[in-house]
PDB file of N, CA and C in Angstrom:
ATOM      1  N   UNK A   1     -18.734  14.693   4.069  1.00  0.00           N
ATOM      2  CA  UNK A   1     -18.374  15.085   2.725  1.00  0.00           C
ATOM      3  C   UNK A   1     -18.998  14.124   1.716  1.00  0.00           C
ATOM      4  N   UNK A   2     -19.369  14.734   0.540  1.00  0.00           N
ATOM      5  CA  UNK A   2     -20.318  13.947  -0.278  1.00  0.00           C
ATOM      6  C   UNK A   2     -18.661  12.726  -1.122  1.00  0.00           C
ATOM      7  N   UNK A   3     -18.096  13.807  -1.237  1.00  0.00           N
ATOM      8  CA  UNK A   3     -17.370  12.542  -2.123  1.00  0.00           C
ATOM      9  C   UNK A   3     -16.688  11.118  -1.295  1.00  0.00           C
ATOM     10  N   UNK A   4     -16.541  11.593  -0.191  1.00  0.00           N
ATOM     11  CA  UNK A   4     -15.887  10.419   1.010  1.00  0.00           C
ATOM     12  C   UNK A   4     -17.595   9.088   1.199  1.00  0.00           C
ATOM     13  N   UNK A   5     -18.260   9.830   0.864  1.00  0.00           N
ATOM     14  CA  UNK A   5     -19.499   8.907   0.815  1.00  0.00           C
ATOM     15  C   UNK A   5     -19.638   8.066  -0.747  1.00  0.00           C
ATOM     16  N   UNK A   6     -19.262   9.115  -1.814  1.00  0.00           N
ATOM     17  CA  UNK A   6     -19.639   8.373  -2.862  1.00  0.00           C
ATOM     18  C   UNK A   6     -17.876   7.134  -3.248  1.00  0.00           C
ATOM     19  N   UNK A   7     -17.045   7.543  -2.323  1.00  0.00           N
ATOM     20  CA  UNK A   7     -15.809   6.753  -2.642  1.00  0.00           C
ATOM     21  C   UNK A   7     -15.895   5.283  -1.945  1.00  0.00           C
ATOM     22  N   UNK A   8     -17.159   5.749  -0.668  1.00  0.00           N
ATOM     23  CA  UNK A   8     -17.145   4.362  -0.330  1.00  0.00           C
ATOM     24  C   UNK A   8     -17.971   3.229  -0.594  1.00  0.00           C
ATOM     25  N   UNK A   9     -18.978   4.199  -1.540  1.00  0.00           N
ATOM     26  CA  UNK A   9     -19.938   3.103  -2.593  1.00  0.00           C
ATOM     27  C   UNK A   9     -19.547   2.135  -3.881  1.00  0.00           C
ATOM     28  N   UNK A  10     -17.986   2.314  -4.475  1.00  0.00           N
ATOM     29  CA  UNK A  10     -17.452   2.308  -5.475  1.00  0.00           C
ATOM     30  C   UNK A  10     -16.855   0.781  -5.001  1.00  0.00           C
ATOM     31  N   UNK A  11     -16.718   0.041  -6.454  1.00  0.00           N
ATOM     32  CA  UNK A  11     -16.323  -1.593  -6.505  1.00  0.00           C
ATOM     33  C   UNK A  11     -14.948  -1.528  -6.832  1.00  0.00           C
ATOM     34  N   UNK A  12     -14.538  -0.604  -7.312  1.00  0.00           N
ATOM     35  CA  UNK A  12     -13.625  -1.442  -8.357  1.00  0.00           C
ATOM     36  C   UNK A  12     -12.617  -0.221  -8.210  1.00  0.00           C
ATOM     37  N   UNK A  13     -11.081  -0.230  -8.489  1.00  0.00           N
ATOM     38  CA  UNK A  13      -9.744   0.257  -8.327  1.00  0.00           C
ATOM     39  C   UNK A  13     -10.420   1.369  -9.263  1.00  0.00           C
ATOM     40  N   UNK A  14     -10.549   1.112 -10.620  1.00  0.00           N
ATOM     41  CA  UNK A  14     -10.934   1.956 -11.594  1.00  0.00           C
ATOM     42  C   UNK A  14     -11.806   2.699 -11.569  1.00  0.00           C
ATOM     43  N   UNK A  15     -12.930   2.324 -10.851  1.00  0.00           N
ATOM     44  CA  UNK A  15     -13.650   3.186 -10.410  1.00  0.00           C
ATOM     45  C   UNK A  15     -13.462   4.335  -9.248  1.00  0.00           C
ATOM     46  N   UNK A  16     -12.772   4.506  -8.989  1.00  0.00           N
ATOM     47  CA  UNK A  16     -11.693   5.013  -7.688  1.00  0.00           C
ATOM     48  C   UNK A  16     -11.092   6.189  -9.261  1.00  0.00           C
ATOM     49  N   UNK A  17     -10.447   5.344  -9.540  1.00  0.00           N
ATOM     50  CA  UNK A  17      -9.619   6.463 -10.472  1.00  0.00           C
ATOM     51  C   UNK A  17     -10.821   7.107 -11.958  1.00  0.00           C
ATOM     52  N   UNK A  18     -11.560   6.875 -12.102  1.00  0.00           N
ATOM     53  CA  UNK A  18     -12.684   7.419 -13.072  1.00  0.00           C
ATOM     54  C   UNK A  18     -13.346   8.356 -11.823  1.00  0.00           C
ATOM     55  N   UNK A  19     -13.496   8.531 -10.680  1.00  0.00           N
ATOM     56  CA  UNK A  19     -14.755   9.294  -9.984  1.00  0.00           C
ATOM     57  C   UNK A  19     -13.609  10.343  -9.806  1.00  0.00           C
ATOM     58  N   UNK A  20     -12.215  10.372  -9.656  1.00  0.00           N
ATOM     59  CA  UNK A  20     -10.562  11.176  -9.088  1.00  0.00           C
ATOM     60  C   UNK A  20     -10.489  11.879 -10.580  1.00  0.00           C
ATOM     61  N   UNK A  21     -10.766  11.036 -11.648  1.00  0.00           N
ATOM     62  CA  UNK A  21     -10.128  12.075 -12.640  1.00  0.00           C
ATOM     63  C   UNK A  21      -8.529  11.901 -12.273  1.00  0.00           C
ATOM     64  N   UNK A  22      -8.021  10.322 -12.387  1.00  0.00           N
ATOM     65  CA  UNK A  22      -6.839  10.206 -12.162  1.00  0.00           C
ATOM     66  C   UNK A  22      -6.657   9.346 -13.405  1.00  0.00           C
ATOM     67  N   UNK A  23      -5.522   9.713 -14.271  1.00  0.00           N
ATOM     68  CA  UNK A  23      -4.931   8.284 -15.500  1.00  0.00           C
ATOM     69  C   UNK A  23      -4.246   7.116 -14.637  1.00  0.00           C
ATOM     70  N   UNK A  24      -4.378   6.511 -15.743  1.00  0.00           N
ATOM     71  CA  UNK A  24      -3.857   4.955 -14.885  1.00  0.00           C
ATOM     72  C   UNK A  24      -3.191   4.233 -16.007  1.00  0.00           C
ATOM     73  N   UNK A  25      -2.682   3.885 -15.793  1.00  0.00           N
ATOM     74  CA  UNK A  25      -2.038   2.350 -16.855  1.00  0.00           C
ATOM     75  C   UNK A  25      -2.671   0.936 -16.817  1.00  0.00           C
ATOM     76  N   UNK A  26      -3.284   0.492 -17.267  1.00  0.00           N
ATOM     77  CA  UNK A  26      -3.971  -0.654 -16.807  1.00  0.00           C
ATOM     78  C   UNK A  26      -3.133  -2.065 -15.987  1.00  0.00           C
ATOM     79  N   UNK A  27      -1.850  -1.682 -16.866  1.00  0.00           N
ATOM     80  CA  UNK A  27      -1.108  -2.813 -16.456  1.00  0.00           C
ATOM     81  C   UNK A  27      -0.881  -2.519 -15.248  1.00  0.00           C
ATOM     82  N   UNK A  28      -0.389  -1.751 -14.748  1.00  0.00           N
ATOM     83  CA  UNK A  28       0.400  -1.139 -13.541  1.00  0.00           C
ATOM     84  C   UNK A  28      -0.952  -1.621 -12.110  1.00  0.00           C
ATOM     85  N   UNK A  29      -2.559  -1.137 -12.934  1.00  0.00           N
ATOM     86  CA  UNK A  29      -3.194  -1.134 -11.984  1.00  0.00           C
ATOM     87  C   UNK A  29      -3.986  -2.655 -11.829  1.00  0.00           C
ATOM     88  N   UNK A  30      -3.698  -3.661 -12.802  1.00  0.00           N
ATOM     89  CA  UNK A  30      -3.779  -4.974 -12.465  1.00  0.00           C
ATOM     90  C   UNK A  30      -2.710  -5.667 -11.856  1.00  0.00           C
ATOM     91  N   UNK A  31      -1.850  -5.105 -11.194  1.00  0.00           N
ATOM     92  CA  UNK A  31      -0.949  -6.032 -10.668  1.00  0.00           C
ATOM     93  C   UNK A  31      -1.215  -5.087  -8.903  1.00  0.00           C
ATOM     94  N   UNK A  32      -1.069  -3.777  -8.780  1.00  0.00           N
ATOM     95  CA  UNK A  32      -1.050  -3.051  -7.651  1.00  0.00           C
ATOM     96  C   UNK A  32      -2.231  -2.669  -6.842  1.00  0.00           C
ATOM     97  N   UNK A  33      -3.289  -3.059  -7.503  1.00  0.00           N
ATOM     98  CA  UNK A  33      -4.592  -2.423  -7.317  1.00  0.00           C
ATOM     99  C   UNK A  33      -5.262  -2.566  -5.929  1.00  0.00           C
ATOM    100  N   UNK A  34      -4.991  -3.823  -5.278  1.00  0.00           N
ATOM    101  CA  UNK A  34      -5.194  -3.312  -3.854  1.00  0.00           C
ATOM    102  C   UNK A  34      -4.464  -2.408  -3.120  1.00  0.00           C
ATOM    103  N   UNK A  35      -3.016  -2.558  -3.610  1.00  0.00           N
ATOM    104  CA  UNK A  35      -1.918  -1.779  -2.592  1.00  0.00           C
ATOM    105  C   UNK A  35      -1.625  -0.699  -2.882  1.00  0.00           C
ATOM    106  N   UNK A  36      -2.205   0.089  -3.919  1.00  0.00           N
ATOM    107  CA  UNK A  36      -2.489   1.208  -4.396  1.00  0.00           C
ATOM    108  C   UNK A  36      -3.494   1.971  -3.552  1.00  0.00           C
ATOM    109  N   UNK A  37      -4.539   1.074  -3.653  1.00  0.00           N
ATOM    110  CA  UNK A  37      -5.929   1.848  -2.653  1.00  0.00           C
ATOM    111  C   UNK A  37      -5.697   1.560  -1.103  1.00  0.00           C
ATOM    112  N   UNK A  38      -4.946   0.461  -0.525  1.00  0.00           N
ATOM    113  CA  UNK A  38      -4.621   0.751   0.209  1.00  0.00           C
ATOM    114  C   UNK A  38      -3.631   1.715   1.314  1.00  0.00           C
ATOM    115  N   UNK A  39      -2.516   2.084   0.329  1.00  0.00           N
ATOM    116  CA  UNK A  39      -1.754   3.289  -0.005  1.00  0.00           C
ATOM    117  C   UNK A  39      -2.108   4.586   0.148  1.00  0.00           C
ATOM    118  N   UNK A  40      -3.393   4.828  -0.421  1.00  0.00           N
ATOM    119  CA  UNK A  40      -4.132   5.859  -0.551  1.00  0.00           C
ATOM    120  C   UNK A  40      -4.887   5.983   0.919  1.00  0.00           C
ATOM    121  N   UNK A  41      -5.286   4.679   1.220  1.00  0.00           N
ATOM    122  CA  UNK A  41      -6.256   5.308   2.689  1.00  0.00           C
ATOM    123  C   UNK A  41      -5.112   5.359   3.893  1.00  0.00           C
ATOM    124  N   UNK A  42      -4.252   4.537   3.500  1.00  0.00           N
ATOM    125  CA  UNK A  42      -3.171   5.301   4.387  1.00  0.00           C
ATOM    126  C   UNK A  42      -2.741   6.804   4.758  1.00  0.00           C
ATOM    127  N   UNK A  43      -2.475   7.265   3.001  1.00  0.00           N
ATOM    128  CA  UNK A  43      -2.132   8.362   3.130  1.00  0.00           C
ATOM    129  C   UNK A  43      -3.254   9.510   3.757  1.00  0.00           C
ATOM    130  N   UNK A  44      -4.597   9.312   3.654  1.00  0.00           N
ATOM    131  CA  UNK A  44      -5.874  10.051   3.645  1.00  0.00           C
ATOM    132  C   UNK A  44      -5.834  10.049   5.598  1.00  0.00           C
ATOM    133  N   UNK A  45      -5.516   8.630   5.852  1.00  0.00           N
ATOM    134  CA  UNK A  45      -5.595   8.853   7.465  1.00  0.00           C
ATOM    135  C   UNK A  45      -4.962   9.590   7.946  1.00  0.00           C
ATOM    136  N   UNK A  46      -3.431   9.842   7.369  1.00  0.00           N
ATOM    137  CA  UNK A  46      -2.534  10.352   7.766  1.00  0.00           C
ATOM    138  C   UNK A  46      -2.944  11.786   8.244  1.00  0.00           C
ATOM    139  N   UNK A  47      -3.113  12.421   7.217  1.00  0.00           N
ATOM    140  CA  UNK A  47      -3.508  13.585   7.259  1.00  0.00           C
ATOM    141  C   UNK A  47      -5.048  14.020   7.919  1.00  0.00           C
ATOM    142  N   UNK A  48      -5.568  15.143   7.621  1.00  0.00           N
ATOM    143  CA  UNK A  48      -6.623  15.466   8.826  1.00  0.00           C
ATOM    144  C   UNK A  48      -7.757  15.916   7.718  1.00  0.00           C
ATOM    145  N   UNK A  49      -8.633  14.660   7.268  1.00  0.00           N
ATOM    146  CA  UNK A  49      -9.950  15.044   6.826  1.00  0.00           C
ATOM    147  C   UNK A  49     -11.082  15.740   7.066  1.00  0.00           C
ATOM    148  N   UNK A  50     -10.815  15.621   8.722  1.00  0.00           N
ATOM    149  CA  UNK A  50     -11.835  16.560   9.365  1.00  0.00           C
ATOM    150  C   UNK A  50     -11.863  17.755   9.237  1.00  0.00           C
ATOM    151  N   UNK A  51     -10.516  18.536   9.122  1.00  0.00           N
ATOM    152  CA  UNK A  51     -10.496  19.812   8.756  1.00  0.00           C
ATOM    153  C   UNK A  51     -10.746  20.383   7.927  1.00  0.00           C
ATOM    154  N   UNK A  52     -11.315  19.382   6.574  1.00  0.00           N
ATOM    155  CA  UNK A  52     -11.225  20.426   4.982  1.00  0.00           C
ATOM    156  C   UNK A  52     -12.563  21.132   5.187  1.00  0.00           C
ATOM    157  N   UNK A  53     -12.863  21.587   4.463  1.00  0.00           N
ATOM    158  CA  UNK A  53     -13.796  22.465   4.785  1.00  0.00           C
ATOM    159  C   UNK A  53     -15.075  22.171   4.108  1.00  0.00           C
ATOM    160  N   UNK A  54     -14.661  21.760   2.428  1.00  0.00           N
ATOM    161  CA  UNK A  54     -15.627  21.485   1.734  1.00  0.00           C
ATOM    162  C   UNK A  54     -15.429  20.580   0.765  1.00  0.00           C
ATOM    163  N   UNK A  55     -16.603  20.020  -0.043  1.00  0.00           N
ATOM    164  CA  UNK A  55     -15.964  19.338  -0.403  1.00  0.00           C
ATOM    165  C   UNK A  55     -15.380  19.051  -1.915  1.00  0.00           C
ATOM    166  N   UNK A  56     -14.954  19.673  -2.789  1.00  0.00           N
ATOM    167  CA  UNK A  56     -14.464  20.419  -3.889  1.00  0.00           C
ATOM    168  C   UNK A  56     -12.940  20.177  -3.077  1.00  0.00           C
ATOM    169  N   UNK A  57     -12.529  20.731  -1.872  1.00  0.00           N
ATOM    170  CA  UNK A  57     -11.069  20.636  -1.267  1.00  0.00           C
ATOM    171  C   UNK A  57     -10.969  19.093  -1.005  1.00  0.00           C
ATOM    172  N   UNK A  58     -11.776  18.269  -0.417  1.00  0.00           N
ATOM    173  CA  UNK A  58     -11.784  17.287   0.221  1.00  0.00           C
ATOM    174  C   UNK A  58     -11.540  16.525  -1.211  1.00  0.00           C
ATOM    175  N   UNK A  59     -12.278  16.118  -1.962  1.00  0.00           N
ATOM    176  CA  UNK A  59     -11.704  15.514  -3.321  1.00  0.00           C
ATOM    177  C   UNK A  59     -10.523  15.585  -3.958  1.00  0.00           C
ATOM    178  N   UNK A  60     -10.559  17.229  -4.142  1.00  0.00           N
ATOM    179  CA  UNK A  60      -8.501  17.594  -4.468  1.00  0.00           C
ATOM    180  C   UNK A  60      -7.696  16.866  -3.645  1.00  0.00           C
ATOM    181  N   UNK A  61      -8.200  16.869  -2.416  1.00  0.00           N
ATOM    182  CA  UNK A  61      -6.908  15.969  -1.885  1.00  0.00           C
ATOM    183  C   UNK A  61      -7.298  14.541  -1.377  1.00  0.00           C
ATOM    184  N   UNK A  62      -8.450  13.992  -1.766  1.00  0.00           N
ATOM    185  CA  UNK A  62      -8.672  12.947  -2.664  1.00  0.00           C
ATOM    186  C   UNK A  62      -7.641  12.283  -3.831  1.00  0.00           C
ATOM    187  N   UNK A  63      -7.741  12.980  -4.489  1.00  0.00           N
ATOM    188  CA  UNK A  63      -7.388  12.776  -5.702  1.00  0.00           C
ATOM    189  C   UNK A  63      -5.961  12.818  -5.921  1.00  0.00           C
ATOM    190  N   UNK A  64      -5.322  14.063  -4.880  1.00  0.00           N
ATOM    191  CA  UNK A  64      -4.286  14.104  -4.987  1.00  0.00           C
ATOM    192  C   UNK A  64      -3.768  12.696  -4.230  1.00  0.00           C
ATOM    193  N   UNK A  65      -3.910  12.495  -3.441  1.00  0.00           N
ATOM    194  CA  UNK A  65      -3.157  11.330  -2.323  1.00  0.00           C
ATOM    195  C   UNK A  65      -3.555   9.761  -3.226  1.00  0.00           C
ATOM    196  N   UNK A  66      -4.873   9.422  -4.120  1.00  0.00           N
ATOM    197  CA  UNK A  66      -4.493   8.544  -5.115  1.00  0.00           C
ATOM    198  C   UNK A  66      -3.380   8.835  -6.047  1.00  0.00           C
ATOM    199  N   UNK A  67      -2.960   9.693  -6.670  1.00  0.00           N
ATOM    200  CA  UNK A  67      -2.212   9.790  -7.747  1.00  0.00           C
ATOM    201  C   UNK A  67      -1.054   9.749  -7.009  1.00  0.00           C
ATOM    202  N   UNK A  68      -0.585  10.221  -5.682  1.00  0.00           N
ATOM    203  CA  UNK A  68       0.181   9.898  -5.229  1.00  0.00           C
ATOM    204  C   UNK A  68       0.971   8.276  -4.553  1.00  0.00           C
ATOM    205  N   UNK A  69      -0.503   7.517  -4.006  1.00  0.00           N
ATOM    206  CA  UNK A  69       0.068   6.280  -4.117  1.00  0.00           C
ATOM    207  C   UNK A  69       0.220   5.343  -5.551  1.00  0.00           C
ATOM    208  N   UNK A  70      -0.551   5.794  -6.477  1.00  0.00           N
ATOM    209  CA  UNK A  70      -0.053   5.353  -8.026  1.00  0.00           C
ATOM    210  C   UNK A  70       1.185   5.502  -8.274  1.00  0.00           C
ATOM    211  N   UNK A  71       1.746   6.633  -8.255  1.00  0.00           N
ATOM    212  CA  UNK A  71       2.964   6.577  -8.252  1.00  0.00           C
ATOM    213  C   UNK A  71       4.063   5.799  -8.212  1.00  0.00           C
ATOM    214  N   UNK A  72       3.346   5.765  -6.200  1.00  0.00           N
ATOM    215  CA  UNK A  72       4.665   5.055  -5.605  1.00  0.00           C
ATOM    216  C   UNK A  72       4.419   3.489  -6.183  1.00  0.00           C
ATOM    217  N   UNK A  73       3.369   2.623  -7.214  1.00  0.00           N
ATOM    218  CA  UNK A  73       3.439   1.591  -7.490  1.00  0.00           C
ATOM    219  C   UNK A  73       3.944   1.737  -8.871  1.00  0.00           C
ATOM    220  N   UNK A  74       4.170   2.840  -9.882  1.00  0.00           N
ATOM    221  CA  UNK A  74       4.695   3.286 -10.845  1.00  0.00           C
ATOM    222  C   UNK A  74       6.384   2.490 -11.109  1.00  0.00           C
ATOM    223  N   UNK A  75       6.783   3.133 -10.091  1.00  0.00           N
ATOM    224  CA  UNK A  75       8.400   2.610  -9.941  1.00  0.00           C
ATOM    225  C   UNK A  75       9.003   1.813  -9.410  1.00  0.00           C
ATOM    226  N   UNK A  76       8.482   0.929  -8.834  1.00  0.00           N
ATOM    227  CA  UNK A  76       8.074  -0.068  -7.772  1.00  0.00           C
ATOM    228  C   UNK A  76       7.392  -1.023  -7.686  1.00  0.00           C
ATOM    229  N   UNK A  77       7.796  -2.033  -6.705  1.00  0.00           N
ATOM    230  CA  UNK A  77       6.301  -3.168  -6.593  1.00  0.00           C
ATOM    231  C   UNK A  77       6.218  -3.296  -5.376  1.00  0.00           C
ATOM    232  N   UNK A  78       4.580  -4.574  -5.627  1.00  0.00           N
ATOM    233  CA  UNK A  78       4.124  -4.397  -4.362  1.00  0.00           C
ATOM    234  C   UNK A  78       4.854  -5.061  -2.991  1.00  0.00           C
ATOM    235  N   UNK A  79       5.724  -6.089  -3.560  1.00  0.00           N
ATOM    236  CA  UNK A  79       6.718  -6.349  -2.815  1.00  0.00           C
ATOM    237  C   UNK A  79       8.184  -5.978  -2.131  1.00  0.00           C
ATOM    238  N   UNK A  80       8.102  -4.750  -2.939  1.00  0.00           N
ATOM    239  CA  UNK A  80       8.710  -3.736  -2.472  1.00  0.00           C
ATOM    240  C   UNK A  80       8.645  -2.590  -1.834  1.00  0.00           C
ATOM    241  N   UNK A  81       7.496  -2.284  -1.657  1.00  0.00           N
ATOM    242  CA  UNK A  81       6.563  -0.982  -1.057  1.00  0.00           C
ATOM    243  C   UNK A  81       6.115  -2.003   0.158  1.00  0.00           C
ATOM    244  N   UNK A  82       5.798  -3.196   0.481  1.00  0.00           N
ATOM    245  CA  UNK A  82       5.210  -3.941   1.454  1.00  0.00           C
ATOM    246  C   UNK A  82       3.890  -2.992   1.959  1.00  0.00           C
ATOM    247  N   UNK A  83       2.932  -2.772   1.596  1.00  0.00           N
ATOM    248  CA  UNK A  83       1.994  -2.185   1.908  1.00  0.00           C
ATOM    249  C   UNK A  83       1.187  -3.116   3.298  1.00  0.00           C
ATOM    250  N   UNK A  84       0.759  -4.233   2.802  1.00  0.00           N
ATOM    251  CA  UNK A  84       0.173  -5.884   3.653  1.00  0.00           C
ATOM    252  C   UNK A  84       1.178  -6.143   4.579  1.00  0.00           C
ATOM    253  N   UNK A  85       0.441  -6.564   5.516  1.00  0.00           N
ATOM    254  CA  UNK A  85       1.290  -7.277   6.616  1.00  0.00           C
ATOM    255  C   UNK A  85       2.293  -8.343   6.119  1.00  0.00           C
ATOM    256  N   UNK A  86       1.762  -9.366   5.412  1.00  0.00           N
ATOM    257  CA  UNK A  86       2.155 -10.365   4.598  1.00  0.00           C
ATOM    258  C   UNK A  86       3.475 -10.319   3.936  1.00  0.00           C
ATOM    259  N   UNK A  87       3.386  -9.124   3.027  1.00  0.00           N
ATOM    260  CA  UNK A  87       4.770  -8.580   2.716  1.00  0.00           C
ATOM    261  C   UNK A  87       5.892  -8.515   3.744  1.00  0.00           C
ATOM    262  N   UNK A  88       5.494  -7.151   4.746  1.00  0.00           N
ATOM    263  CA  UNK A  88       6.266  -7.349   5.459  1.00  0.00           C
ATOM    264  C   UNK A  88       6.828  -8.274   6.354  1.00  0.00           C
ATOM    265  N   UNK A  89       6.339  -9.280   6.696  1.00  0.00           N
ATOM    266  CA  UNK A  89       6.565 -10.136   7.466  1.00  0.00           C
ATOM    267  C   UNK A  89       7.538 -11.434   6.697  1.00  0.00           C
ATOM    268  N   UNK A  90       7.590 -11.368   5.354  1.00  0.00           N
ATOM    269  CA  UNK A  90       8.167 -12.052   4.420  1.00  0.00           C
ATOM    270  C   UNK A  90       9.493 -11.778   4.280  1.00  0.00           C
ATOM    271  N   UNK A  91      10.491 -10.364   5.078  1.00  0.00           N
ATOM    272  CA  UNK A  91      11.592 -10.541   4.892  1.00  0.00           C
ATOM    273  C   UNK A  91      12.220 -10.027   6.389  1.00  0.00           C
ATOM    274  N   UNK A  92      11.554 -11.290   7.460  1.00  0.00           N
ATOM    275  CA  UNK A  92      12.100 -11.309   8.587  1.00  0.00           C
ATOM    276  C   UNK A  92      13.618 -11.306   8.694  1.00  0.00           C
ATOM    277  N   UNK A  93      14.173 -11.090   9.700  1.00  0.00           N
ATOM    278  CA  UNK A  93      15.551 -11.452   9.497  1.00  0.00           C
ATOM    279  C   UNK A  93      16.094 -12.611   9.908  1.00  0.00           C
ATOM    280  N   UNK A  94      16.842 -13.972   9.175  1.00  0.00           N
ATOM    281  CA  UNK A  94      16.998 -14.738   9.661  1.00  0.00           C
ATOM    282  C   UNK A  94      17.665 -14.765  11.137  1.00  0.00           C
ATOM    283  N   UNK A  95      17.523 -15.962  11.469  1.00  0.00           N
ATOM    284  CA  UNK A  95      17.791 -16.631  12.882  1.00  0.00           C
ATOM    285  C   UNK A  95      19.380 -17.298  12.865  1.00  0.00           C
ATOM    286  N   UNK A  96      19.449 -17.267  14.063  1.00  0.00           N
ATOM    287  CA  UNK A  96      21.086 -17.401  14.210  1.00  0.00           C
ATOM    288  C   UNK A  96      21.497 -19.327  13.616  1.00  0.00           C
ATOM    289  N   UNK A  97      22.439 -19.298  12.550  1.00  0.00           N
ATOM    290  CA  UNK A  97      22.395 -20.465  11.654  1.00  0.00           C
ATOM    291  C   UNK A  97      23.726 -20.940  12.638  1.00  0.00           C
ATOM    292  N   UNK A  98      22.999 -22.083  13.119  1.00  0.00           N
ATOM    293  CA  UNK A  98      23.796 -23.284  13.656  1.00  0.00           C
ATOM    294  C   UNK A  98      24.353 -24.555  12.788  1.00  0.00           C
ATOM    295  N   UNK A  99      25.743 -24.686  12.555  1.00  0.00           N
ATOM    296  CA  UNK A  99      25.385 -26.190  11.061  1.00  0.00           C
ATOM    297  C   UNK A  99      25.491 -27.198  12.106  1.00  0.00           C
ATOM    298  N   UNK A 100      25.669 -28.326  11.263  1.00  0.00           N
ATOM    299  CA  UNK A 100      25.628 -29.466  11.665  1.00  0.00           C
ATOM    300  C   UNK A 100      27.202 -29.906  12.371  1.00  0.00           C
ATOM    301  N   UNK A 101      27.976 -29.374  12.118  1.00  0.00           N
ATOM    302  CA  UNK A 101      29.319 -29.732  12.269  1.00  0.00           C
ATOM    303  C   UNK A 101      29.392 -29.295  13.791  1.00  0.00           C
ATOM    304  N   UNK A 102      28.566 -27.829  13.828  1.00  0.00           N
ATOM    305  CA  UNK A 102      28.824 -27.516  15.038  1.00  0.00           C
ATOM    306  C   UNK A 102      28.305 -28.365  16.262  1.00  0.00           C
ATOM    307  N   UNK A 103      27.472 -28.650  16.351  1.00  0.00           N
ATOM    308  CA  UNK A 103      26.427 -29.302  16.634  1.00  0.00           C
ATOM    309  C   UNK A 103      27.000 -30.963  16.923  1.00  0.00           C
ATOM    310  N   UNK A 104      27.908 -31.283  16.032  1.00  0.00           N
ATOM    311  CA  UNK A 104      28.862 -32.274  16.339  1.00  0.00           C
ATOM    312  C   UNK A 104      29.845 -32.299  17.583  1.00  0.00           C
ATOM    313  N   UNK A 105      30.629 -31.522  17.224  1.00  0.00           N
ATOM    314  CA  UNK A 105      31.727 -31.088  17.577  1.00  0.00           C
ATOM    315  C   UNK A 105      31.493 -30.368  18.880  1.00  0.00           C
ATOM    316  N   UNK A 106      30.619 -30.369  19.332  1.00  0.00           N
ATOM    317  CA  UNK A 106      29.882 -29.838  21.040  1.00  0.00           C
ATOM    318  C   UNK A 106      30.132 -31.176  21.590  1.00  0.00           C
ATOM    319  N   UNK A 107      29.349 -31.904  20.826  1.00  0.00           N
ATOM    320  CA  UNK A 107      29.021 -33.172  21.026  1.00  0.00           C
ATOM    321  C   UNK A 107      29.948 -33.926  21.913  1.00  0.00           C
ATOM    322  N   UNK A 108      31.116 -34.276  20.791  1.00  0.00           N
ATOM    323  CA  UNK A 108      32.118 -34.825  21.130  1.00  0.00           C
ATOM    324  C   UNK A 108      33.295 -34.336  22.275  1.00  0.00           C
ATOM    325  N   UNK A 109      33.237 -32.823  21.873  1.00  0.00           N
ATOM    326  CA  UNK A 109      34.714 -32.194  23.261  1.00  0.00           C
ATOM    327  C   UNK A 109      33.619 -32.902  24.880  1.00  0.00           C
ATOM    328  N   UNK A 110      32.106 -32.760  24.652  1.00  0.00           N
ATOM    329  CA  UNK A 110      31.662 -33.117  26.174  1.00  0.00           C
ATOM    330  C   UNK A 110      31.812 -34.600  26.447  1.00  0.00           C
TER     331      UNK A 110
END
């Protein structure tokens, strides 16, 4: 598909959304702008590119699945969407909290 070729020549978030014919907020897309496009190729894997037929369809849903991860950074952040490993891995669940008292008090009954 010509546009899956010309999306992967492109630098810049904005340029992503200028070739989509998608609006943007600037603010929104200087703070989300990797996890936005990353969002998007998520969503694009998800689904089955191989099947579109042409590519006029293949762009629509292009375009659609950016505006769709815009969105989800619309109402949201990126630390809340955890898109990156990084994120997620940032709200492990703590580990079983031993204090000091306890730790005493072993001590001493042995």
């Amino acid at each position: 598909m010509e546009i899956l070729d010309e999306l992967r020549g492109l630098s810049s978030a904005e340029d992503f959304f200028r070739l989509l014919d998608v609006d943007y907020e600037p603010r929104v897309l200087n703070v989300a702008r990797l996890h936005i496009l990353r969002r998007m190729g998520s969503y694009l894997a998800a689904g089955n590119l191989e099947d579109v037929a042409d590519n006029e369809t293949c762009r629509a849903l292009c375009r659609a699945q950016l505006q769709r991860a815009y969105e989800d950074f619309t109402c949201s952040t990126p630390i809340t969407e955890r898109v990156f490993k990084v994120h997620r891995d940032a709200v492990r669940p703590a580990g079983n909290f031993v204090s000091l008292s306890e730790l005493t008090q072993s001590q001493e009954q042995t």
